[in-house]
C-alpha atoms as a PDB file:
ATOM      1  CA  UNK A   1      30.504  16.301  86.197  1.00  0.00           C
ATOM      2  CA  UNK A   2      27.475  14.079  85.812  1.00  0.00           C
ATOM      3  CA  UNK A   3      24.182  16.054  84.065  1.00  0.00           C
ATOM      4  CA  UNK A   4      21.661  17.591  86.059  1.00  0.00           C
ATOM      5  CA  UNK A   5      18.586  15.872  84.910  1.00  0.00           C
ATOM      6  CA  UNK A   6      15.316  18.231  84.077  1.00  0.00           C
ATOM      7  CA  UNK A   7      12.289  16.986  85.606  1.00  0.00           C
ATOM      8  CA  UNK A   8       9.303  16.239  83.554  1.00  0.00           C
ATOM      9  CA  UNK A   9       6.200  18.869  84.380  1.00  0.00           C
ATOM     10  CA  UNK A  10       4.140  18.029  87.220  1.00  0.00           C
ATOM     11  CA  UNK A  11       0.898  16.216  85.615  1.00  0.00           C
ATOM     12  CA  UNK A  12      -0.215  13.953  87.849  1.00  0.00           C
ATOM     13  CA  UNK A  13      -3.240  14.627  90.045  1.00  0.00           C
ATOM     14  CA  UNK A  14      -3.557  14.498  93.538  1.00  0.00           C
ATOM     15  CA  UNK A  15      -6.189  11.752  93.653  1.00  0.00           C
ATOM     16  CA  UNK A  16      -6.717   9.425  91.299  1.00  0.00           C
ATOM     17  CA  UNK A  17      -9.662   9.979  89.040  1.00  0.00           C
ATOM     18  CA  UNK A  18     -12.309   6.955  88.514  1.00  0.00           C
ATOM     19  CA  UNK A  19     -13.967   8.371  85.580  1.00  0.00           C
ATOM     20  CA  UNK A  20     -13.482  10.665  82.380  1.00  0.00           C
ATOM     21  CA  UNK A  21     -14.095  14.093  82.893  1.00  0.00           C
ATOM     22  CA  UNK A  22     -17.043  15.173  80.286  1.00  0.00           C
ATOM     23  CA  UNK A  23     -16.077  16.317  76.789  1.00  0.00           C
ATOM     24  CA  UNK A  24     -16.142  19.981  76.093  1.00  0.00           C
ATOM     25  CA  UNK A  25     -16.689  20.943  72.666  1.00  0.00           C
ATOM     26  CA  UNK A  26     -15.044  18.821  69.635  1.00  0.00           C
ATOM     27  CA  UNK A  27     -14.259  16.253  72.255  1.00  0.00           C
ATOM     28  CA  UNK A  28     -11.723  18.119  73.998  1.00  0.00           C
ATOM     29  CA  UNK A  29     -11.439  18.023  78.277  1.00  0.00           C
ATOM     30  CA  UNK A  30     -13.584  20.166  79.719  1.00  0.00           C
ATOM     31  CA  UNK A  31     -11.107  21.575  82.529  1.00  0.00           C
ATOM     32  CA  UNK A  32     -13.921  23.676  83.933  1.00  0.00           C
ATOM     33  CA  UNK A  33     -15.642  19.767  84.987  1.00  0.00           C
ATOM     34  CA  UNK A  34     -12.704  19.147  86.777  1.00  0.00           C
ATOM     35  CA  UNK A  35     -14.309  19.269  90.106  1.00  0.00           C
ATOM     36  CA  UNK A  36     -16.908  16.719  88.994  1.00  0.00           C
ATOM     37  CA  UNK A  37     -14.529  13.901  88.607  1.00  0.00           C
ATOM     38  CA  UNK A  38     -14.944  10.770  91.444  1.00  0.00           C
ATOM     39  CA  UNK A  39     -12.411  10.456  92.996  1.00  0.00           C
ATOM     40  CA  UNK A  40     -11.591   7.043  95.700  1.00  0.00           C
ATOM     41  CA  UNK A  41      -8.216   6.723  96.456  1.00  0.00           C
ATOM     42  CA  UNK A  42      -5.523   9.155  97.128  1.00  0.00           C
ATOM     43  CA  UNK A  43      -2.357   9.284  95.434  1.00  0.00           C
ATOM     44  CA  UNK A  44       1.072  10.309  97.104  1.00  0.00           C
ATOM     45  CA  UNK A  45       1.958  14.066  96.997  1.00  0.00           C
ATOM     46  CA  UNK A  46       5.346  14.148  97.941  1.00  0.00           C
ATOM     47  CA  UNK A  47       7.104  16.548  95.369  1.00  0.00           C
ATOM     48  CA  UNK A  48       9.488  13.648  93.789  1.00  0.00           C
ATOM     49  CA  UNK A  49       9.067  11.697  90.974  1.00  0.00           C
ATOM     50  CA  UNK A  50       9.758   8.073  91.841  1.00  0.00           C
ATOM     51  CA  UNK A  51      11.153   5.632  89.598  1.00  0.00           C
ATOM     52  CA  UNK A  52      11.036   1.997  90.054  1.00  0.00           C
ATOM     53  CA  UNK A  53      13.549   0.130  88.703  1.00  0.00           C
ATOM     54  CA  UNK A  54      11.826  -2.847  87.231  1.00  0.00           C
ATOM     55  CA  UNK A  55      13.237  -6.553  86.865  1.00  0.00           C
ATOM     56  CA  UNK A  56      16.952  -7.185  87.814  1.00  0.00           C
ATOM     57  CA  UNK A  57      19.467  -4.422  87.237  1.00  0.00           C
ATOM     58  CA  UNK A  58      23.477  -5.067  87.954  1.00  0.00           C
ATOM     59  CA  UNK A  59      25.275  -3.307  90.623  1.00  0.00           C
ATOM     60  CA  UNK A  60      27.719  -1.289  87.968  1.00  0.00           C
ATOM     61  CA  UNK A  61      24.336   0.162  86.598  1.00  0.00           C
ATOM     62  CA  UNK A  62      22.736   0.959  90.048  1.00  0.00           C
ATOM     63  CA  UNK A  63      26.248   2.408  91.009  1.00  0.00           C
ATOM     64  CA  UNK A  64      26.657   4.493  87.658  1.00  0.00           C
ATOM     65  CA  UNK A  65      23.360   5.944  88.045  1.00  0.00           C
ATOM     66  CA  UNK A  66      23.520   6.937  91.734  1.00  0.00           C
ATOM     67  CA  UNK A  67      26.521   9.103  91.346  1.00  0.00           C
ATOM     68  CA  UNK A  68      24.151  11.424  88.783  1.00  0.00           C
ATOM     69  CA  UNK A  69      22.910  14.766  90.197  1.00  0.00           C
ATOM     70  CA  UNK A  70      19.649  15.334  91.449  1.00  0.00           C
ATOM     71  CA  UNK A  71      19.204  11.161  91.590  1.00  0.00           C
ATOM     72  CA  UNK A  72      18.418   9.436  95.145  1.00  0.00           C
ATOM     73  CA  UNK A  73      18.877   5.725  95.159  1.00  0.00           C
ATOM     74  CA  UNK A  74      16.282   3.691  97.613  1.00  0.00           C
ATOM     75  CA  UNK A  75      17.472   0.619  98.021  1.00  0.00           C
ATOM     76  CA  UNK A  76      15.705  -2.727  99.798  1.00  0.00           C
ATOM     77  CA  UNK A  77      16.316  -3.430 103.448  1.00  0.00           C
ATOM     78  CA  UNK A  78      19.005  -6.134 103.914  1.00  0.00           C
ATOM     79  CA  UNK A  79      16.497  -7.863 106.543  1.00  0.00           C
ATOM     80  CA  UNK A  80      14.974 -10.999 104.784  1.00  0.00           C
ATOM     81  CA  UNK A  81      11.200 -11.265 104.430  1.00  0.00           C
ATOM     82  CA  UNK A  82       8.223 -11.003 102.305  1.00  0.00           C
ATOM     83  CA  UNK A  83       9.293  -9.608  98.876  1.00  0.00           C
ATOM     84  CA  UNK A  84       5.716  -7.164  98.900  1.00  0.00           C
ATOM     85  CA  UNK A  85       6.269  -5.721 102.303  1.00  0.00           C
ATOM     86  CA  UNK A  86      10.288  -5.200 101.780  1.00  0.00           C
ATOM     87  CA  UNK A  87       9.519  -3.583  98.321  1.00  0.00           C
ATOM     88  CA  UNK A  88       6.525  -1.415  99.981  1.00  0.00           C
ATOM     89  CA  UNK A  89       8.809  -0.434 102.718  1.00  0.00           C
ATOM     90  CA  UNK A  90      11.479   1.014  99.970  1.00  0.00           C
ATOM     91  CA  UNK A  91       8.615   2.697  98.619  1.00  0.00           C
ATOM     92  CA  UNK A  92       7.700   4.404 101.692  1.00  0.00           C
ATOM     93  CA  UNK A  93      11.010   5.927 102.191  1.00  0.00           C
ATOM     94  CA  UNK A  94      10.839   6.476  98.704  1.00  0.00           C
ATOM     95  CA  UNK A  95       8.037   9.228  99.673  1.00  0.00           C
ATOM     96  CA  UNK A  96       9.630  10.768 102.305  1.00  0.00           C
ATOM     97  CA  UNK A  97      12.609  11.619 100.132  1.00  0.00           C
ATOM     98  CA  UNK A  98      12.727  15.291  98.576  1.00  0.00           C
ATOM     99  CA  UNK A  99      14.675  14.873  95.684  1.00  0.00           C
ATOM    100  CA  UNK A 100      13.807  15.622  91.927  1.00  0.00           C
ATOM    101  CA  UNK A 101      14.181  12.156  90.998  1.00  0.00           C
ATOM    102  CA  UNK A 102      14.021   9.019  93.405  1.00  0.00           C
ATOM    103  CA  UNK A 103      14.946   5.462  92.012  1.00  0.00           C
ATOM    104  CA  UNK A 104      13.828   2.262  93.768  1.00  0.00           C
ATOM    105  CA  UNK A 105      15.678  -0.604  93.358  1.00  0.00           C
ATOM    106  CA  UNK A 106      12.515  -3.375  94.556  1.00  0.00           C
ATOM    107  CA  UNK A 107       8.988  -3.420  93.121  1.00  0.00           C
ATOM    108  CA  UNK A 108       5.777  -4.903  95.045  1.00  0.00           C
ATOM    109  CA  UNK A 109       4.986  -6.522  91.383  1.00  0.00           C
ATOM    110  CA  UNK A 110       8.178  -8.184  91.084  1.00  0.00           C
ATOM    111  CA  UNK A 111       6.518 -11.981  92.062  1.00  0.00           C
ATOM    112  CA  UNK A 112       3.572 -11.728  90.111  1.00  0.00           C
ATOM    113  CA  UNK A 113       5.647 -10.342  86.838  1.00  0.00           C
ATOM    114  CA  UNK A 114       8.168 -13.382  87.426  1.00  0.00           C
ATOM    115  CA  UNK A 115       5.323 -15.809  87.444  1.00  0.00           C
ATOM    116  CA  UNK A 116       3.023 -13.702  84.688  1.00  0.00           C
ATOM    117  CA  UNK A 117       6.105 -14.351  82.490  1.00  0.00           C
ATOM    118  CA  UNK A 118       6.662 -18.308  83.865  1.00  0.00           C
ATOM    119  CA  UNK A 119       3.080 -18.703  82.796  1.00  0.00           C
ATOM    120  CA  UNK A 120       3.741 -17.542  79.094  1.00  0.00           C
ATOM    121  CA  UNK A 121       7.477 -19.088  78.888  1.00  0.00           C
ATOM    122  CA  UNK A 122       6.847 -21.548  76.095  1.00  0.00           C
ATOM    123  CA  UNK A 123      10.120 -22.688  76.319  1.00  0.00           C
ATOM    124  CA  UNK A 124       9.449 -24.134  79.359  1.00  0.00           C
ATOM    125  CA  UNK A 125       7.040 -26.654  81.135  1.00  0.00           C
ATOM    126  CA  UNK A 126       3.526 -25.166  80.879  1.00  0.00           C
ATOM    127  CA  UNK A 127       2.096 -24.329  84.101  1.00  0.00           C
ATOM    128  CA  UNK A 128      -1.341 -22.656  85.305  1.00  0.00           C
ATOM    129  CA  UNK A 129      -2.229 -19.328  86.306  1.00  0.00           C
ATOM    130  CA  UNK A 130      -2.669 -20.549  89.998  1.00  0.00           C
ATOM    131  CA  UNK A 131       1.327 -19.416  91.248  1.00  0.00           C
ATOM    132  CA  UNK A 132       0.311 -15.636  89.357  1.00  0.00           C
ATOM    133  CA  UNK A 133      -3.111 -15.601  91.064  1.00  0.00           C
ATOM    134  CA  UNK A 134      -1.514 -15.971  94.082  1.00  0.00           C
ATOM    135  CA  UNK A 135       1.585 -13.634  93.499  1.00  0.00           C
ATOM    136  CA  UNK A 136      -1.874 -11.460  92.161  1.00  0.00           C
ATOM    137  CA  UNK A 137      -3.776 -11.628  95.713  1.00  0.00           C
ATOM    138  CA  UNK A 138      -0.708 -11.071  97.760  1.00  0.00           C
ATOM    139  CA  UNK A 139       0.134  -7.747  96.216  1.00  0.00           C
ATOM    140  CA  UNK A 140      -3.826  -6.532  95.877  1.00  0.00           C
ATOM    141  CA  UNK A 141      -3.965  -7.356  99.481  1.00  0.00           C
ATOM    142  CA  UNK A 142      -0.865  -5.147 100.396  1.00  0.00           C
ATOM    143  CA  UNK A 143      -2.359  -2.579  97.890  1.00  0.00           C
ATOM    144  CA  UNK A 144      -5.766  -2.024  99.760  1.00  0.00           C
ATOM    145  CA  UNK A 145      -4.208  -2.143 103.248  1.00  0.00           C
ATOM    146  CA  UNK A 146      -2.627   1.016 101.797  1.00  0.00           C
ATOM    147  CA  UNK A 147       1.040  -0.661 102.144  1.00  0.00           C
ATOM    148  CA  UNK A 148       2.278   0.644  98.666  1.00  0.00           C
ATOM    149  CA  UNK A 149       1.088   3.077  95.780  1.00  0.00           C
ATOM    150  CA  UNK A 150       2.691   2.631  92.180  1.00  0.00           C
ATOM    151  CA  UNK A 151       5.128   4.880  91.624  1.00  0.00           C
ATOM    152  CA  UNK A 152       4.954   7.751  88.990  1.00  0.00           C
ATOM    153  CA  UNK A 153       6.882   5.740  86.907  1.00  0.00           C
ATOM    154  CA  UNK A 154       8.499   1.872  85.907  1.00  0.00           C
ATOM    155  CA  UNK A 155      11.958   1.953  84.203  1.00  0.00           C
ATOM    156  CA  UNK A 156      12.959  -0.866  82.424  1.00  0.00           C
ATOM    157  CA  UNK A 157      16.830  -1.460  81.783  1.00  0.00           C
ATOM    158  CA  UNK A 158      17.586  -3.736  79.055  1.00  0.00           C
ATOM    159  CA  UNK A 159      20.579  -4.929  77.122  1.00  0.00           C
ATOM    160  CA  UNK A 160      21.040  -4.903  73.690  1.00  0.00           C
ATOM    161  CA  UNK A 161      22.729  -7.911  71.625  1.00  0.00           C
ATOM    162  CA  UNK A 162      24.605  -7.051  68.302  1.00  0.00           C
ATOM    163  CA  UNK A 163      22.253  -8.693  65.580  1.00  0.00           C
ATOM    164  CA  UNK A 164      24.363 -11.434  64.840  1.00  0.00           C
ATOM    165  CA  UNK A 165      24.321 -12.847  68.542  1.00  0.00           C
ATOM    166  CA  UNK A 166      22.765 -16.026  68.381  1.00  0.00           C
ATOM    167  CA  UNK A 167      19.611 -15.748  70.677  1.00  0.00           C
ATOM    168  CA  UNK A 168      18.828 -17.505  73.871  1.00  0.00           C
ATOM    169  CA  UNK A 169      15.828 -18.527  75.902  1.00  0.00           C
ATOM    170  CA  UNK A 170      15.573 -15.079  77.657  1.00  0.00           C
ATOM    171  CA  UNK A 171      15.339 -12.482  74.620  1.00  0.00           C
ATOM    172  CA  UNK A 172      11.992 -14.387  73.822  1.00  0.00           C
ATOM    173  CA  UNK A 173      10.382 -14.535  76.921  1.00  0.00           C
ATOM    174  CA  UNK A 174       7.257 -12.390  77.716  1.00  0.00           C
ATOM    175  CA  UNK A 175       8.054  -9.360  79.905  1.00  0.00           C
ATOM    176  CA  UNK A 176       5.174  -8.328  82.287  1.00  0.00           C
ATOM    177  CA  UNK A 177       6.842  -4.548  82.227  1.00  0.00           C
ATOM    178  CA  UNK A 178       7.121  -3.928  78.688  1.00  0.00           C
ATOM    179  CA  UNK A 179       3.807  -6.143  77.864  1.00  0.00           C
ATOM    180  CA  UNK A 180       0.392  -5.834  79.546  1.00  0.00           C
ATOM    181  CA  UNK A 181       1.756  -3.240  82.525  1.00  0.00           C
ATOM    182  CA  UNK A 182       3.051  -0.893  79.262  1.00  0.00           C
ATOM    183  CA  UNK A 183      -0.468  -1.290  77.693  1.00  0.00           C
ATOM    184  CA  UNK A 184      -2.349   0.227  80.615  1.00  0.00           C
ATOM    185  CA  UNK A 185      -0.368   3.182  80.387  1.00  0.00           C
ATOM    186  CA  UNK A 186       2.209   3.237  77.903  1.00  0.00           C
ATOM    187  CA  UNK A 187       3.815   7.142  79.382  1.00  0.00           C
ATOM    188  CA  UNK A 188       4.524   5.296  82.621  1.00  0.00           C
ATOM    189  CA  UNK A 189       6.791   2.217  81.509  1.00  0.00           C
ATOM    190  CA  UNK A 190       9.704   3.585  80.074  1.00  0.00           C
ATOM    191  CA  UNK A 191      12.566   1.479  78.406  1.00  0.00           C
ATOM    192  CA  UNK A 192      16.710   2.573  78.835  1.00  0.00           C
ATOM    193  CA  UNK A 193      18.051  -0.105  76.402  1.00  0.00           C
ATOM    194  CA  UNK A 194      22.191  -0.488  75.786  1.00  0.00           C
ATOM    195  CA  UNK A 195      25.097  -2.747  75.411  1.00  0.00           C
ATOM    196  CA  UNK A 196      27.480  -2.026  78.189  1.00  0.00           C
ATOM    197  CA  UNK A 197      27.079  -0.987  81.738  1.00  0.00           C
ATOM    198  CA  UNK A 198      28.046   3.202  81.299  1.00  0.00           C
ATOM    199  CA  UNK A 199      25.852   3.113  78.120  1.00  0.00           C
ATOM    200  CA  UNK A 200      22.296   1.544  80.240  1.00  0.00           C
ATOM    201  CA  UNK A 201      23.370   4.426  82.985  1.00  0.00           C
ATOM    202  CA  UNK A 202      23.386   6.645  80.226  1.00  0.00           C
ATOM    203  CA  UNK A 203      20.368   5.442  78.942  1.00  0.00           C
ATOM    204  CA  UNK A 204      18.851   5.305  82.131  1.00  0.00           C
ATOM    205  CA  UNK A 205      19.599   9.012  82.866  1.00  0.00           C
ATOM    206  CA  UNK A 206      18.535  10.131  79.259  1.00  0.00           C
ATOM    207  CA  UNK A 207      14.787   8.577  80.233  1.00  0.00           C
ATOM    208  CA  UNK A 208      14.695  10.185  83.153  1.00  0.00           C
ATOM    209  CA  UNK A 209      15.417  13.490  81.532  1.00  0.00           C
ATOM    210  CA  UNK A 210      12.143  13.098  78.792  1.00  0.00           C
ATOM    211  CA  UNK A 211       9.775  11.461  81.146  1.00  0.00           C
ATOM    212  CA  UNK A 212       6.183  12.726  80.060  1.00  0.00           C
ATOM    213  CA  UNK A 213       3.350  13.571  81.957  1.00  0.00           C
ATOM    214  CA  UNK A 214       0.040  12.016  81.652  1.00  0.00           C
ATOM    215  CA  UNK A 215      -2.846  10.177  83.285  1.00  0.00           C
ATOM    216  CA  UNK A 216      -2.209   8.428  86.584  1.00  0.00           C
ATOM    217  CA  UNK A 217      -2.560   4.580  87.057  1.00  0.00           C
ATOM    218  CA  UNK A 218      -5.481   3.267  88.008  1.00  0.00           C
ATOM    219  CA  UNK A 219      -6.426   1.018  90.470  1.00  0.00           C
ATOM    220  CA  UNK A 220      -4.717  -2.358  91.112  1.00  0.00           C
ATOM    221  CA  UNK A 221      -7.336  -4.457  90.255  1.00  0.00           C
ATOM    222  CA  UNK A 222      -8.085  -2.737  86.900  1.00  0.00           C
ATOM    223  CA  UNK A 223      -4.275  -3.350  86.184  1.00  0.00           C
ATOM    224  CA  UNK A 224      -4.548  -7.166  86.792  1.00  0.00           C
ATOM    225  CA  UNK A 225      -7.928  -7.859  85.305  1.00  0.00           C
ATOM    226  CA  UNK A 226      -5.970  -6.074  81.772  1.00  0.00           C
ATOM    227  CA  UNK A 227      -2.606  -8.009  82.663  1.00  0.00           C
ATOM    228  CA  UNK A 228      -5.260 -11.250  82.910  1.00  0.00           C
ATOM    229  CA  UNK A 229      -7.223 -10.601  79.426  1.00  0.00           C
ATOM    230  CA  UNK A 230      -3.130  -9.710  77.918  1.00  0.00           C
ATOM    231  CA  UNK A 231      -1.514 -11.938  75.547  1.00  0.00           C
ATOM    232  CA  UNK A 232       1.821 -12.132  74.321  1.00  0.00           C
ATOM    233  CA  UNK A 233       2.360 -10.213  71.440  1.00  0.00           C
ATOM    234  CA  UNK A 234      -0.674  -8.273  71.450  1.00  0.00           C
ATOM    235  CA  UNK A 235      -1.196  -5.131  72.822  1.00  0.00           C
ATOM    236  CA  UNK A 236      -4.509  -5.567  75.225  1.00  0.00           C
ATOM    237  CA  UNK A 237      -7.388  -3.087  74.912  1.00  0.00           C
ATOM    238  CA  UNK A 238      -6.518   0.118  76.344  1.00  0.00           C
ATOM    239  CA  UNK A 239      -7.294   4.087  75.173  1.00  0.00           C
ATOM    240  CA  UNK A 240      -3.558   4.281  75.195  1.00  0.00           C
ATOM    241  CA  UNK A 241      -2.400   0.916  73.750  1.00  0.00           C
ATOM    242  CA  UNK A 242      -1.690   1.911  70.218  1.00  0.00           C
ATOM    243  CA  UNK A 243       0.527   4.316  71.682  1.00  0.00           C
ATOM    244  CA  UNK A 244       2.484   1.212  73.246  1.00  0.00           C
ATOM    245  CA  UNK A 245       5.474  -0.260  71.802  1.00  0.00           C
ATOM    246  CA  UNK A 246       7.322  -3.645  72.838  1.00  0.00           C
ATOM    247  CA  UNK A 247      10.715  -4.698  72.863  1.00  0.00           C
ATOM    248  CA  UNK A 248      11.525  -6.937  69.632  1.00  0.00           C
END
């Protein structure tokens, strides 16, 4: 019988806050400021915690973790069309789900991660930022015509080589996920890293199980302008970044 997954505590807060909250004494949060927080943009409030699953996962993987308890797998519609909108449209029936835990197989961010990473792939022919910028306005644009929210949180499966595998082009290219998207809040990218199909499922499920609580994400545009000023390798500026950790 597959595990019944715990859900992390509910910390996330309804709106999402534009400013610290003022220090009480020795720097801690002063809960009782709470209500003086700005606030501009609503956050969803539907009681699941959705997962997106971020870059490409195989089918055995989707299919492993889908038969786990308390799990709801959203996938894309089959209809072709603009990667955003199809991803934005999982989302939304993402929200309407009511389910502890709600996975989503298609990210908005997809197209500008793929060309964030193209941009940095030194082992390839250098190119601008001008295919990210645009990747960058397209999903901004869906973003403030209230298409899509971020979810609650990115999981990232990965595959482990044995040591003595000889390396190819892919293990050293720059992952958008686990690089400048980690950085701006490390508690929200998590990583489910294994060999073999039934070990990333397990890996996968095990994540979902310690998932921790913490700030929500801000807005879009503060994400991009940190994924802009991010370099490989580095962990950008961030109160959280030196909690961060990166893939070797």
């Amino acid at each position: 019988m597959p595990a019944r997954l715990r859900r992390p505590p509910l910390g996330r807060p309804r709106v999402q806050p534009t400013s610290s909250p003022p220090a009480g004494r020795g720097g801690r949060e002063n809960i009782f400021e709470r209500s003086a927080w700005d606030y501009d943009r609503a956050v969803r409030r539907n009681p699941s915690t959705v997962v997106v699953l971020a870059g490409k996962t195989s089918e055995p993987v989707l299919a492993a973790v889908e038969r786990s308890m308390n799990v709801v797998l959203v996938r894309p519609a089959d209809d072709a069309g603009d990667g955003v909108a199809v991803a934005a449209g999982a989302l939304r029936r993402a929200a309407g789900i009511s389910a502890p835990y709600v996975l989503v197989a298609a990210d908005p961010l997809a197209a500008v991660a793929a060309e964030w990473s193209a941009m940095w792939d030194l082992s390839q022919e250098t190119r601008g930022s001008e295919r990210f910028e645009l990747r960058a306005a397209e999903a901004l644009a869906a973003w403030r015509a209230n298409q899509f929210e971020l979810p609650d949180y990115y999981l990232v499966v990965a595959s482990e080589t044995a040591p003595t595998a000889p390396a190819t082009p892919e293990d050293h290219r720059p992952d958008f996920y686990l690089g400048p998207l980690r950085s701006v809040r490390p508690h929200r990218v998590v990583v489910a890293a294994a060999a073999e199909p039934a070990e990333q499922a397990a890996a996968a499920r095990s994540e979902l199980g310690s998932l921790r609580a913490g700030r929500w994400w801000p807005s879009l545009e503060e994400v991009f302008r940190t994924v802009r000023g991010f370099y490989p390798g580095a962990l950008a500026e961030s109160p959280d970044a030196g909690r961060a950790t990166l893939l070797a």
